[in-house]
PDB file of N, CA and C in Angstrom:
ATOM      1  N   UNK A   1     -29.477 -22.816 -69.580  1.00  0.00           N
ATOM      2  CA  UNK A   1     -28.244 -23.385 -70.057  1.00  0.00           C
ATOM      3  C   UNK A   1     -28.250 -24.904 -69.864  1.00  0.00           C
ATOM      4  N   UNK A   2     -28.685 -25.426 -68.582  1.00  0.00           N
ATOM      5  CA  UNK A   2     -28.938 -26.722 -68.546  1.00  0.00           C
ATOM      6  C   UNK A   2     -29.438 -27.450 -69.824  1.00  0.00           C
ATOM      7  N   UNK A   3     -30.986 -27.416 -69.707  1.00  0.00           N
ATOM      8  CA  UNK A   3     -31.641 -27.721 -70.617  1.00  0.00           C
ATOM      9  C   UNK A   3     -31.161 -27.874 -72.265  1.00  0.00           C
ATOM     10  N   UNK A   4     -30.300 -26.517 -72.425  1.00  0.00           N
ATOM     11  CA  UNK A   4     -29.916 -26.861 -73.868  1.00  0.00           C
ATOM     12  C   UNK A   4     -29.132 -27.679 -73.870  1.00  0.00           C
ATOM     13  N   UNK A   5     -27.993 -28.029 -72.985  1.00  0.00           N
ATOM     14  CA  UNK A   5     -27.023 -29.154 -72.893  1.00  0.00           C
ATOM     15  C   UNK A   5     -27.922 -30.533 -73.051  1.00  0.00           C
ATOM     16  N   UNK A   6     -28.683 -30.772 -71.969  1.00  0.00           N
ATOM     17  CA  UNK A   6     -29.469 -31.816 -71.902  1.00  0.00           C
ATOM     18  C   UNK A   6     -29.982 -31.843 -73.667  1.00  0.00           C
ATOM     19  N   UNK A   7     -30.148 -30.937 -74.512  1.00  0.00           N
ATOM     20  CA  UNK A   7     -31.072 -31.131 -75.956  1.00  0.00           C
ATOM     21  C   UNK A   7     -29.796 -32.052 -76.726  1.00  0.00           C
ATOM     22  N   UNK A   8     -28.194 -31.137 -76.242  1.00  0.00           N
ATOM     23  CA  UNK A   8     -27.292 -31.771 -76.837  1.00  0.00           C
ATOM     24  C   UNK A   8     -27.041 -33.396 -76.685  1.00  0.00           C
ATOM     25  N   UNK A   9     -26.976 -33.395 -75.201  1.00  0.00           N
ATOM     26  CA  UNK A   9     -26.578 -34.683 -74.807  1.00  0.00           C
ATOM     27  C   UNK A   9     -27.572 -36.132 -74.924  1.00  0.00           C
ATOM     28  N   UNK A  10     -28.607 -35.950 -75.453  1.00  0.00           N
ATOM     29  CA  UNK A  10     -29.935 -37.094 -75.433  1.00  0.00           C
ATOM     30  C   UNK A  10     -29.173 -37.787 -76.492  1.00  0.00           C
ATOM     31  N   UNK A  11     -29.721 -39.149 -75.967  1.00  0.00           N
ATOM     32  CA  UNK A  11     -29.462 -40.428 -76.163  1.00  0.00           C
ATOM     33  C   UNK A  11     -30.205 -40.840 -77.672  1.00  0.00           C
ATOM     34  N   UNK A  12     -29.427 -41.608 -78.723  1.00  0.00           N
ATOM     35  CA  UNK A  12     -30.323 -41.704 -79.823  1.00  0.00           C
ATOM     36  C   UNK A  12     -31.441 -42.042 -80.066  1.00  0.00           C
ATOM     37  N   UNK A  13     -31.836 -43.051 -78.996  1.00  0.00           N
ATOM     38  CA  UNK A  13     -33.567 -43.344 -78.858  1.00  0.00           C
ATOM     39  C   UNK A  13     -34.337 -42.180 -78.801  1.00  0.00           C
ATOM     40  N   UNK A  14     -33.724 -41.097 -77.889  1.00  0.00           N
ATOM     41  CA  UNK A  14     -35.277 -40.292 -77.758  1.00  0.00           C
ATOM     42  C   UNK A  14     -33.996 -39.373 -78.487  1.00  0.00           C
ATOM     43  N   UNK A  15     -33.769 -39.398 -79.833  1.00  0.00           N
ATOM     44  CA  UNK A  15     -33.024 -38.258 -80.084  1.00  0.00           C
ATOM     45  C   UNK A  15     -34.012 -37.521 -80.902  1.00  0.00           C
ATOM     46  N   UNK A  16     -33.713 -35.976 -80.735  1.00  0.00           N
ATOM     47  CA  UNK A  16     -34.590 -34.901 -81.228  1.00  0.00           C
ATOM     48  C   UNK A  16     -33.767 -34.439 -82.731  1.00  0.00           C
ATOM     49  N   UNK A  17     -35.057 -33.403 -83.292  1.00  0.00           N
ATOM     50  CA  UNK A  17     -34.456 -33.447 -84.758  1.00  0.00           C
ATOM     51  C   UNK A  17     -33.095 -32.527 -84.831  1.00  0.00           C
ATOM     52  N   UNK A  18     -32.356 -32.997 -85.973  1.00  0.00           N
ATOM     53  CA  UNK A  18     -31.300 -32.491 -86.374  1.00  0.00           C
ATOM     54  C   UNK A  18     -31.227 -30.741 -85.411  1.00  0.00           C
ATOM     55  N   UNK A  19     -31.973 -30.121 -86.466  1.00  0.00           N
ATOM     56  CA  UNK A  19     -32.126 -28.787 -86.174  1.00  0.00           C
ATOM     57  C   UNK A  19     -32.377 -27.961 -84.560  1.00  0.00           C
ATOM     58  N   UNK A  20     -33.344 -28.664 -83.943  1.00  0.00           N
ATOM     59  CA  UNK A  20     -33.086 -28.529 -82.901  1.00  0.00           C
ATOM     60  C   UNK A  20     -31.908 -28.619 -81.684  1.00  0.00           C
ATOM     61  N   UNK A  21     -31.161 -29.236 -82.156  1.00  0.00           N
ATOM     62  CA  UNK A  21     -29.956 -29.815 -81.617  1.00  0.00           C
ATOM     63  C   UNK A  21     -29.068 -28.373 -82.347  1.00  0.00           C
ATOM     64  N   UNK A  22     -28.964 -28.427 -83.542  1.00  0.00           N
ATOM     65  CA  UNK A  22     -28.031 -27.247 -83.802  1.00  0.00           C
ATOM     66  C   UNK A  22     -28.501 -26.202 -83.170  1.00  0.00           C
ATOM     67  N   UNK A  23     -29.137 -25.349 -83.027  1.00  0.00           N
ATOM     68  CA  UNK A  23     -30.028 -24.433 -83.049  1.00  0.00           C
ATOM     69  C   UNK A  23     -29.712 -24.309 -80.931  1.00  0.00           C
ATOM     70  N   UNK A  24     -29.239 -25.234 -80.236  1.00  0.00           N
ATOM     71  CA  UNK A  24     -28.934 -25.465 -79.242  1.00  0.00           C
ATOM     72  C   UNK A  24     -27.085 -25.184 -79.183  1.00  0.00           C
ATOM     73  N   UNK A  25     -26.756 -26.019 -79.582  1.00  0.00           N
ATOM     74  CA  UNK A  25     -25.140 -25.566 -79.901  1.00  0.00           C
ATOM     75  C   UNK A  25     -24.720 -24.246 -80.374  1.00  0.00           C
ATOM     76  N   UNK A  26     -25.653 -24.519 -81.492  1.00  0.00           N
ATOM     77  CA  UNK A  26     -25.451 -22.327 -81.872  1.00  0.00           C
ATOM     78  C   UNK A  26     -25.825 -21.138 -80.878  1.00  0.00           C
ATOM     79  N   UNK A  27     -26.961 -21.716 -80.077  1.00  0.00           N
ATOM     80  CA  UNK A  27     -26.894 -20.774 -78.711  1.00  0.00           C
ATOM     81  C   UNK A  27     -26.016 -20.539 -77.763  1.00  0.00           C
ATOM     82  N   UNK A  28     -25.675 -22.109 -77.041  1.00  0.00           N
ATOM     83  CA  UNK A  28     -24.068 -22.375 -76.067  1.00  0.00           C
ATOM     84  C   UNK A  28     -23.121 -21.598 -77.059  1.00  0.00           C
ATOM     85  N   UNK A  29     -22.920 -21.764 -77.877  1.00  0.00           N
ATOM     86  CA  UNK A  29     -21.743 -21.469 -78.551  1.00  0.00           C
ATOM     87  C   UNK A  29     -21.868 -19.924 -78.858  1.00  0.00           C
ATOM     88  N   UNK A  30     -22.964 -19.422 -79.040  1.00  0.00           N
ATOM     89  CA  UNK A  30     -22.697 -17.941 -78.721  1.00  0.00           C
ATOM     90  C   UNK A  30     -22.965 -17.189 -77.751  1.00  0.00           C
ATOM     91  N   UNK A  31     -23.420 -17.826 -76.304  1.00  0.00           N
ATOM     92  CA  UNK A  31     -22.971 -17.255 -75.047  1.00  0.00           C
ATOM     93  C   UNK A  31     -21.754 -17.283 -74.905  1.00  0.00           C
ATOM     94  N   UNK A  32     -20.689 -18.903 -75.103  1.00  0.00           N
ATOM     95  CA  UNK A  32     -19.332 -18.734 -74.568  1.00  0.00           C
ATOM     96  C   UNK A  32     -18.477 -17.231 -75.563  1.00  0.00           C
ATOM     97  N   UNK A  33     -19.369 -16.805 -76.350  1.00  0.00           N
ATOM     98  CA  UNK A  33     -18.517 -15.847 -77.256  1.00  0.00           C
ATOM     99  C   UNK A  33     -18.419 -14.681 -76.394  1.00  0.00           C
ATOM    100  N   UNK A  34     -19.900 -14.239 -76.050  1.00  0.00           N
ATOM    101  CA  UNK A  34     -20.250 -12.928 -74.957  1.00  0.00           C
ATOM    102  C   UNK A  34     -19.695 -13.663 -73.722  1.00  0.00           C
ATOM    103  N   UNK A  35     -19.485 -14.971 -72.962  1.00  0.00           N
ATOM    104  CA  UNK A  35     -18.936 -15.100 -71.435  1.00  0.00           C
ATOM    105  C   UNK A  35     -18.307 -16.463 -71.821  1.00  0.00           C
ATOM    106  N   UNK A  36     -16.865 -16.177 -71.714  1.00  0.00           N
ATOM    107  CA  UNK A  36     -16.007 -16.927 -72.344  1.00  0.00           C
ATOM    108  C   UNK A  36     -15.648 -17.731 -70.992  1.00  0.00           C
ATOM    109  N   UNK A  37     -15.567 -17.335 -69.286  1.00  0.00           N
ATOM    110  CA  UNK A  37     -15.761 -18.483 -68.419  1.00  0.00           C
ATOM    111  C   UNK A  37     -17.162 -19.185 -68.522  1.00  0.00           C
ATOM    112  N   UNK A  38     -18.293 -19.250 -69.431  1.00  0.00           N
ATOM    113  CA  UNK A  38     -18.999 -20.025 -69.162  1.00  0.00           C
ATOM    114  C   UNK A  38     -18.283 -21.397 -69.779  1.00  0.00           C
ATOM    115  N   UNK A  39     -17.691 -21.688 -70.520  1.00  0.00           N
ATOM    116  CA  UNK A  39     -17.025 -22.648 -71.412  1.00  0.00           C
ATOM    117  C   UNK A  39     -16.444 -24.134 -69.674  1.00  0.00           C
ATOM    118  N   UNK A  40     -15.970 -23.369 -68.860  1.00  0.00           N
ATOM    119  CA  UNK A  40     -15.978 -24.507 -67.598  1.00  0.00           C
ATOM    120  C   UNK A  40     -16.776 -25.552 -67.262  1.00  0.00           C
ATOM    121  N   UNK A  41     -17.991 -24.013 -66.867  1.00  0.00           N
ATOM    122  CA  UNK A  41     -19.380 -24.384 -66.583  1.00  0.00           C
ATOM    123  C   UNK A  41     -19.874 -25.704 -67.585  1.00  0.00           C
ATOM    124  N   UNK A  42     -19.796 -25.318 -68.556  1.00  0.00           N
ATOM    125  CA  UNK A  42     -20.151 -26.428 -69.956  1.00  0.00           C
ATOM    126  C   UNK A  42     -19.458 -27.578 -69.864  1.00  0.00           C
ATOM    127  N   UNK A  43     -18.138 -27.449 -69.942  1.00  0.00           N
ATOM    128  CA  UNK A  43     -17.773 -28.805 -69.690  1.00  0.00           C
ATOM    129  C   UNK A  43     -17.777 -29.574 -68.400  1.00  0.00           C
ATOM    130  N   UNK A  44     -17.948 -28.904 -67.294  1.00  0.00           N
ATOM    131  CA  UNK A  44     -18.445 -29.916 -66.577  1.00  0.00           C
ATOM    132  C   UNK A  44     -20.168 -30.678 -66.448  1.00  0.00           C
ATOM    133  N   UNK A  45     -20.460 -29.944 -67.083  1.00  0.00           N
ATOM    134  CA  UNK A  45     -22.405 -30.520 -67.677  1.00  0.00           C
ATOM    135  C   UNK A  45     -22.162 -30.908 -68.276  1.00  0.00           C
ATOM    136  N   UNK A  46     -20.843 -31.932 -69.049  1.00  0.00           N
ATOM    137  CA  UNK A  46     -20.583 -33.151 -70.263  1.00  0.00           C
ATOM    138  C   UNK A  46     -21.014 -32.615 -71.864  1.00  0.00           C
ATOM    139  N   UNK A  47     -20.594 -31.002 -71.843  1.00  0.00           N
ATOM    140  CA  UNK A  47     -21.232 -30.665 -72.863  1.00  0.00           C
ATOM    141  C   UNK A  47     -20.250 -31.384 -74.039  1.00  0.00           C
ATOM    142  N   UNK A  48     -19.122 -31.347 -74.150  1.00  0.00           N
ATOM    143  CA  UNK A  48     -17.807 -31.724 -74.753  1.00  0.00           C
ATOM    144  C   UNK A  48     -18.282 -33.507 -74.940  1.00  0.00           C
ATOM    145  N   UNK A  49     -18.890 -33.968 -74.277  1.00  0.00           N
ATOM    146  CA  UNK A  49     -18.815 -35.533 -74.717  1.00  0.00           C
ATOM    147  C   UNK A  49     -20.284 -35.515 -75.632  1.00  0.00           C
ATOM    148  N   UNK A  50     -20.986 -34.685 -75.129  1.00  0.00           N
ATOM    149  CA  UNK A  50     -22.490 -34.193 -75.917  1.00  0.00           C
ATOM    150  C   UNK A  50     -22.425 -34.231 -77.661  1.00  0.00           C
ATOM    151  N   UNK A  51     -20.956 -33.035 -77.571  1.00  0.00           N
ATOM    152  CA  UNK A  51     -20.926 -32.845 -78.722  1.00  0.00           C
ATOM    153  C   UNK A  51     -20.309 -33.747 -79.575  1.00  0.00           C
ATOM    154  N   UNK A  52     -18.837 -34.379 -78.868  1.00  0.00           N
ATOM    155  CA  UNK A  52     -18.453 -35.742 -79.582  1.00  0.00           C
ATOM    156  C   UNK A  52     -19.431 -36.643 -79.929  1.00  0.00           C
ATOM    157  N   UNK A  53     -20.527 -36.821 -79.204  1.00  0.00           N
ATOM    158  CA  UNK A  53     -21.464 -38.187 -79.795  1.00  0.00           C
ATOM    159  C   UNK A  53     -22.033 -37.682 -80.847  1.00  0.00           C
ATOM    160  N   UNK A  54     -22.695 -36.089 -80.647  1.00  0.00           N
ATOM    161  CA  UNK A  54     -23.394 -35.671 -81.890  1.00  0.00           C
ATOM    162  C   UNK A  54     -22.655 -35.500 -82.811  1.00  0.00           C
ATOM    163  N   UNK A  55     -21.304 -35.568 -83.144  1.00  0.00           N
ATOM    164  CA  UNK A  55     -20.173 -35.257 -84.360  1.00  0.00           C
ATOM    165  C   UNK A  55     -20.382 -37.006 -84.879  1.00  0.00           C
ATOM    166  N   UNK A  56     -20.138 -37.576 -83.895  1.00  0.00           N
ATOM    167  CA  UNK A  56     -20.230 -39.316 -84.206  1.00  0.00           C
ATOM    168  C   UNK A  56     -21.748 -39.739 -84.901  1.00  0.00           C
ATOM    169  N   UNK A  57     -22.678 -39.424 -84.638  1.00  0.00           N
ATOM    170  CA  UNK A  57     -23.891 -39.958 -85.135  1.00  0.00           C
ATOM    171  C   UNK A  57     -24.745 -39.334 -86.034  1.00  0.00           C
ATOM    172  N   UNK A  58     -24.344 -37.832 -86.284  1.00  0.00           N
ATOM    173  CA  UNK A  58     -24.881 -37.057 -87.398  1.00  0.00           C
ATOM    174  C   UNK A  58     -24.270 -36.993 -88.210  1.00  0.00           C
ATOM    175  N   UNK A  59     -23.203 -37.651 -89.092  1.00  0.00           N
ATOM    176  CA  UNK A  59     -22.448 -37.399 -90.257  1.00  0.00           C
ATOM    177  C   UNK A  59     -23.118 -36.720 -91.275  1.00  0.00           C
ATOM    178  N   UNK A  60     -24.329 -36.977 -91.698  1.00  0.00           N
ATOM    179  CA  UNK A  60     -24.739 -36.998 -92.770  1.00  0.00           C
ATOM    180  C   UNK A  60     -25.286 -35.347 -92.595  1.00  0.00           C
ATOM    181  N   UNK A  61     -25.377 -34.144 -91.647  1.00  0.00           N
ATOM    182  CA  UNK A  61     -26.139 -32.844 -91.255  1.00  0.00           C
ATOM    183  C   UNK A  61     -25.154 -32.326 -91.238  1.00  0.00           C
ATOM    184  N   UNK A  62     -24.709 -31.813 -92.297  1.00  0.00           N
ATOM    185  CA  UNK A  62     -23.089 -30.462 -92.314  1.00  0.00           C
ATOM    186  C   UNK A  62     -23.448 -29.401 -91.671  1.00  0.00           C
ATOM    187  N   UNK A  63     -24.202 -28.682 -91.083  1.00  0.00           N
ATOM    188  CA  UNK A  63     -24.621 -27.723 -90.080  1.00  0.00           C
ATOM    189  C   UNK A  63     -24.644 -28.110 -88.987  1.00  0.00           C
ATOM    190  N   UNK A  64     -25.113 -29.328 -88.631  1.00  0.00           N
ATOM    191  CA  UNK A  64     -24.920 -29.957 -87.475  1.00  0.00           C
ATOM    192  C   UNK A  64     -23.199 -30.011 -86.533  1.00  0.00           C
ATOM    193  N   UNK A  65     -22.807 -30.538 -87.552  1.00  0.00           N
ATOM    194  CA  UNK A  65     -21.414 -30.738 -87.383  1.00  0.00           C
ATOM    195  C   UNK A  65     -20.626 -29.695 -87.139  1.00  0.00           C
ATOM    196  N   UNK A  66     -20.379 -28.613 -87.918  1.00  0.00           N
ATOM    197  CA  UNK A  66     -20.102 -27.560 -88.284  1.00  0.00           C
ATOM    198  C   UNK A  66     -19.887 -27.148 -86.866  1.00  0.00           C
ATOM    199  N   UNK A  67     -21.381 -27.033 -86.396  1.00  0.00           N
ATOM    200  CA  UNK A  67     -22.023 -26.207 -84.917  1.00  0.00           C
ATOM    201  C   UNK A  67     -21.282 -26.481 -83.890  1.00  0.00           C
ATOM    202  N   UNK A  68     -20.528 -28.172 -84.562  1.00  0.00           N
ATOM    203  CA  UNK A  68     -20.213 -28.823 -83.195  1.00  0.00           C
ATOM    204  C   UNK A  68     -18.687 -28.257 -82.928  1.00  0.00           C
ATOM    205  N   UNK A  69     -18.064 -28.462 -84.283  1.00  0.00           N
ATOM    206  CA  UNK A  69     -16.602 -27.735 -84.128  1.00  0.00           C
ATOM    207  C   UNK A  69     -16.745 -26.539 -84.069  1.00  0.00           C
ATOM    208  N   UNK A  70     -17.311 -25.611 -84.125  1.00  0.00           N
ATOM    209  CA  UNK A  70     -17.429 -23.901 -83.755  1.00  0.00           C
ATOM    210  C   UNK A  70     -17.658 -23.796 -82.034  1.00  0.00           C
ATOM    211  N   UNK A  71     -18.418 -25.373 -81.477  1.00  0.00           N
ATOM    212  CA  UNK A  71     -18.304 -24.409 -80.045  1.00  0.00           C
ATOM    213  C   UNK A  71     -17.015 -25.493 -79.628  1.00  0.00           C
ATOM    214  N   UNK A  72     -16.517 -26.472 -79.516  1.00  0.00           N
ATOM    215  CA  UNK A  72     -15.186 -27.059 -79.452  1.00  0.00           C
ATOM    216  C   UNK A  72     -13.974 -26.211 -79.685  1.00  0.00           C
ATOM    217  N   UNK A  73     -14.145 -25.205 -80.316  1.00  0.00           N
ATOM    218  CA  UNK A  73     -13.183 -24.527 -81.129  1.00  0.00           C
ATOM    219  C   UNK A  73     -13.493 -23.432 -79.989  1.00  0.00           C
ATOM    220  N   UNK A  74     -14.504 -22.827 -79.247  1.00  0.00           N
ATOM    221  CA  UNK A  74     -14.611 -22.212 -78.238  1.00  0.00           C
ATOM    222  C   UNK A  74     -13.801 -23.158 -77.272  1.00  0.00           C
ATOM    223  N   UNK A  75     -14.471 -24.390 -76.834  1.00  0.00           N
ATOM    224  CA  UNK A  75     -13.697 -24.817 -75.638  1.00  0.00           C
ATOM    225  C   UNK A  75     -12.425 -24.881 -75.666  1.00  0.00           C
ATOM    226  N   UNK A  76     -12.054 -24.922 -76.149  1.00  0.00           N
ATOM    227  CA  UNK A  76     -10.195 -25.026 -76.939  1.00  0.00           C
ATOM    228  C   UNK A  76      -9.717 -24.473 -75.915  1.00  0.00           C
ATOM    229  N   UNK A  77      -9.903 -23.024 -76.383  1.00  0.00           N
ATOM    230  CA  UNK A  77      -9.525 -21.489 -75.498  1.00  0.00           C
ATOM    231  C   UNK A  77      -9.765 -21.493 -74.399  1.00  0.00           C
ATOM    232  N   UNK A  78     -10.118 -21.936 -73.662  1.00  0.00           N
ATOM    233  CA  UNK A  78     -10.273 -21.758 -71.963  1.00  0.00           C
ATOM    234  C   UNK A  78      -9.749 -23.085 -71.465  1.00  0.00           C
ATOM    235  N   UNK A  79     -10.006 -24.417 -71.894  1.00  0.00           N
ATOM    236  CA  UNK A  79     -10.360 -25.238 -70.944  1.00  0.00           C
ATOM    237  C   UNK A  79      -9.782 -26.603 -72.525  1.00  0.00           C
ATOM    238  N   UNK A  80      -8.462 -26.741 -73.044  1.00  0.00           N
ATOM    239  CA  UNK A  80      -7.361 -27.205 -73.531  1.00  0.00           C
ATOM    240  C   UNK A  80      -8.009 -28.962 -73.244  1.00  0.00           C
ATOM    241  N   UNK A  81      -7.805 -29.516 -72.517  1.00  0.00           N
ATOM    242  CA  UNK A  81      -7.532 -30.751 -71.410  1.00  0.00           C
ATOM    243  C   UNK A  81      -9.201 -31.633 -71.539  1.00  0.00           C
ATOM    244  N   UNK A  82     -10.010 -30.783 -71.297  1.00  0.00           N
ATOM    245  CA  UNK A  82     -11.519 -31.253 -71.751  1.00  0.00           C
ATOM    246  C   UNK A  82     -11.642 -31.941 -72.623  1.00  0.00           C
ATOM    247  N   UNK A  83     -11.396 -31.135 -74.284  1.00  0.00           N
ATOM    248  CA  UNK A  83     -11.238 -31.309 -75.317  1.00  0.00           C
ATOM    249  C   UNK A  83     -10.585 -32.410 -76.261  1.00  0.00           C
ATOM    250  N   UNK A  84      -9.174 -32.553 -75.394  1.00  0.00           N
ATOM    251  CA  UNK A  84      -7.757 -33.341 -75.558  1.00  0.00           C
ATOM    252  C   UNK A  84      -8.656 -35.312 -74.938  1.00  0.00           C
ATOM    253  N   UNK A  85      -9.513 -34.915 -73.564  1.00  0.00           N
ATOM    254  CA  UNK A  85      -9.662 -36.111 -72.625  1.00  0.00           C
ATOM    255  C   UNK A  85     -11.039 -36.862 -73.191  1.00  0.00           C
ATOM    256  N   UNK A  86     -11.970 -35.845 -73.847  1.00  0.00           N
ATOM    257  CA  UNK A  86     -13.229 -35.950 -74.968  1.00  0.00           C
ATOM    258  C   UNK A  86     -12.627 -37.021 -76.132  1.00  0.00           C
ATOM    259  N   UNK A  87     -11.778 -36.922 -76.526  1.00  0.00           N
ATOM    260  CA  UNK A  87     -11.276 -37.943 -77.646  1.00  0.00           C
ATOM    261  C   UNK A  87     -11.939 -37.189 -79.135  1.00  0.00           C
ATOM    262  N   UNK A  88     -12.672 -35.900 -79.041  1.00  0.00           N
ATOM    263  CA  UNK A  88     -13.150 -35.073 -79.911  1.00  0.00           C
ATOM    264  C   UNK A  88     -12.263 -34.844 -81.606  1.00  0.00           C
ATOM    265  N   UNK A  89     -10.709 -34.763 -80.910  1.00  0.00           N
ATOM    266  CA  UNK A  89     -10.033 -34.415 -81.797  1.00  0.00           C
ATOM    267  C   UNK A  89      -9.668 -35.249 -83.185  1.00  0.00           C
ATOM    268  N   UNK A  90     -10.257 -36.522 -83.173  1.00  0.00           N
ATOM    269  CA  UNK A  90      -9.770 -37.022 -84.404  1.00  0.00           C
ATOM    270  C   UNK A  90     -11.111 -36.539 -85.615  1.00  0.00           C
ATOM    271  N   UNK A  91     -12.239 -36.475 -84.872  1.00  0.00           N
ATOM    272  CA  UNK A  91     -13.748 -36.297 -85.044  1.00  0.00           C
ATOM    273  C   UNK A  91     -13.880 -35.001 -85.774  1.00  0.00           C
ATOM    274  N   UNK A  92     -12.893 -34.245 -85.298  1.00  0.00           N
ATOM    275  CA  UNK A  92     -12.594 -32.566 -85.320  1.00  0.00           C
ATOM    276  C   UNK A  92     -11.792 -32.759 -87.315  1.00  0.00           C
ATOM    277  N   UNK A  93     -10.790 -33.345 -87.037  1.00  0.00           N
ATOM    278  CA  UNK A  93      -9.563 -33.554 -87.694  1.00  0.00           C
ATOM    279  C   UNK A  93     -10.422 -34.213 -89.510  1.00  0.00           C
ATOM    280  N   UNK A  94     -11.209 -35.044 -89.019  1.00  0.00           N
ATOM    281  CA  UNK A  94     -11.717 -35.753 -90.044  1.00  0.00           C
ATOM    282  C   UNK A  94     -12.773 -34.974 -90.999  1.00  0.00           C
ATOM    283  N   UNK A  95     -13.491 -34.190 -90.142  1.00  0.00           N
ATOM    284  CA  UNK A  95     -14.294 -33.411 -90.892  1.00  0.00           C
ATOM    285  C   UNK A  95     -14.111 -32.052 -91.023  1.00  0.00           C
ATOM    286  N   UNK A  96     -12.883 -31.461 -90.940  1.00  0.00           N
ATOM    287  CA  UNK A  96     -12.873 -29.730 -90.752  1.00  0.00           C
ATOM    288  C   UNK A  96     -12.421 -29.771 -92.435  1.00  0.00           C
ATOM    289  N   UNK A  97     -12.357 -30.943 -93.034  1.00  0.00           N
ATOM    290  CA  UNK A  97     -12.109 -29.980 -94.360  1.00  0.00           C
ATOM    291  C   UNK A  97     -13.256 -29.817 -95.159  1.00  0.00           C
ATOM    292  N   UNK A  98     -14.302 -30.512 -94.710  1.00  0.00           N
ATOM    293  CA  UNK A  98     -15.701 -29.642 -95.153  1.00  0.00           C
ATOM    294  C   UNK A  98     -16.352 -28.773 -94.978  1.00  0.00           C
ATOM    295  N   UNK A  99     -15.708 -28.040 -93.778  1.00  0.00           N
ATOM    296  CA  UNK A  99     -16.617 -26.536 -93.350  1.00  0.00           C
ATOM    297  C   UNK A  99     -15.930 -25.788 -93.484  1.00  0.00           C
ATOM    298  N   UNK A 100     -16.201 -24.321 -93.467  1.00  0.00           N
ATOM    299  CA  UNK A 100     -15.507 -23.137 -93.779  1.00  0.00           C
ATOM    300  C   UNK A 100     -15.707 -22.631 -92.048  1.00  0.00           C
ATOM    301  N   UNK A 101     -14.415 -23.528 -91.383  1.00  0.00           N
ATOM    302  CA  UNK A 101     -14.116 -22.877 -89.840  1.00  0.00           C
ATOM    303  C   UNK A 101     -12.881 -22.719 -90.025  1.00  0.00           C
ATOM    304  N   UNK A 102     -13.073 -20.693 -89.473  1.00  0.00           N
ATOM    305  CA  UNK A 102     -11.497 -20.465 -89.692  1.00  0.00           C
ATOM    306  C   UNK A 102     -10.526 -20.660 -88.454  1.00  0.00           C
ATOM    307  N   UNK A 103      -9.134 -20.999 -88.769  1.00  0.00           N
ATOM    308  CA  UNK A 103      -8.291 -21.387 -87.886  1.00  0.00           C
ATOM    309  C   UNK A 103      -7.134 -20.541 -88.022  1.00  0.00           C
ATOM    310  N   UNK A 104      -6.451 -19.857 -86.780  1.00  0.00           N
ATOM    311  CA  UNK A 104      -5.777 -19.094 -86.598  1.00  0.00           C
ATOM    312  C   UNK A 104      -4.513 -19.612 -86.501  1.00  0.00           C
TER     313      UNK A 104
END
């Protein structure tokens, strides 16, 4: 679990390809589905600021993005305040009308 955070959170110099990075989020993001207290765990490993930078610097990878509001959209549900203190939400706001993420 570390490690994939760490794939999320790298710095743009040594940043790794697109896909790999999703392919990391799509994993976190479907453990917190099967263990919905791991979502804590995550945000205190800076996964939530991980994903804000990767929403900020991948515009142009709609899967990328996508990945990022599907596990945000997990953190929501447990852990409100993370999310809100991430500054995520305008990031969230700007691009959800290009993906097909459903909202309850």
């Amino acid at each position: 679990m570390d490690i994939l955070v760490k794939m999320v959170n790298r710095e743009v110099i040594m940043d790794l390809c697109g896909e790999v990075k999703f392919f990391a989020i799509s994993s976190l993001t479907t453990l917190m589905d099967i263990f919905p207290q791991l979502c804590n765990s995550l945000v205190n490993l800076g996964f939530v600021k991980g994903l804000k930078n990767t929403m900020n610097l991948q515009l142009g990878m709609i899967d990328l993005n996508e990945a990022c509001i599907k596990a945000l959209d997990r953190i929501v549900v447990e852990n409100p305040p993370a999310v809100l203190k991430s500054g995520a939400i305008p990031n969230m706001l700007e691009q959800m009308d290009f993906y097909n993420v459903g909202t309850q």
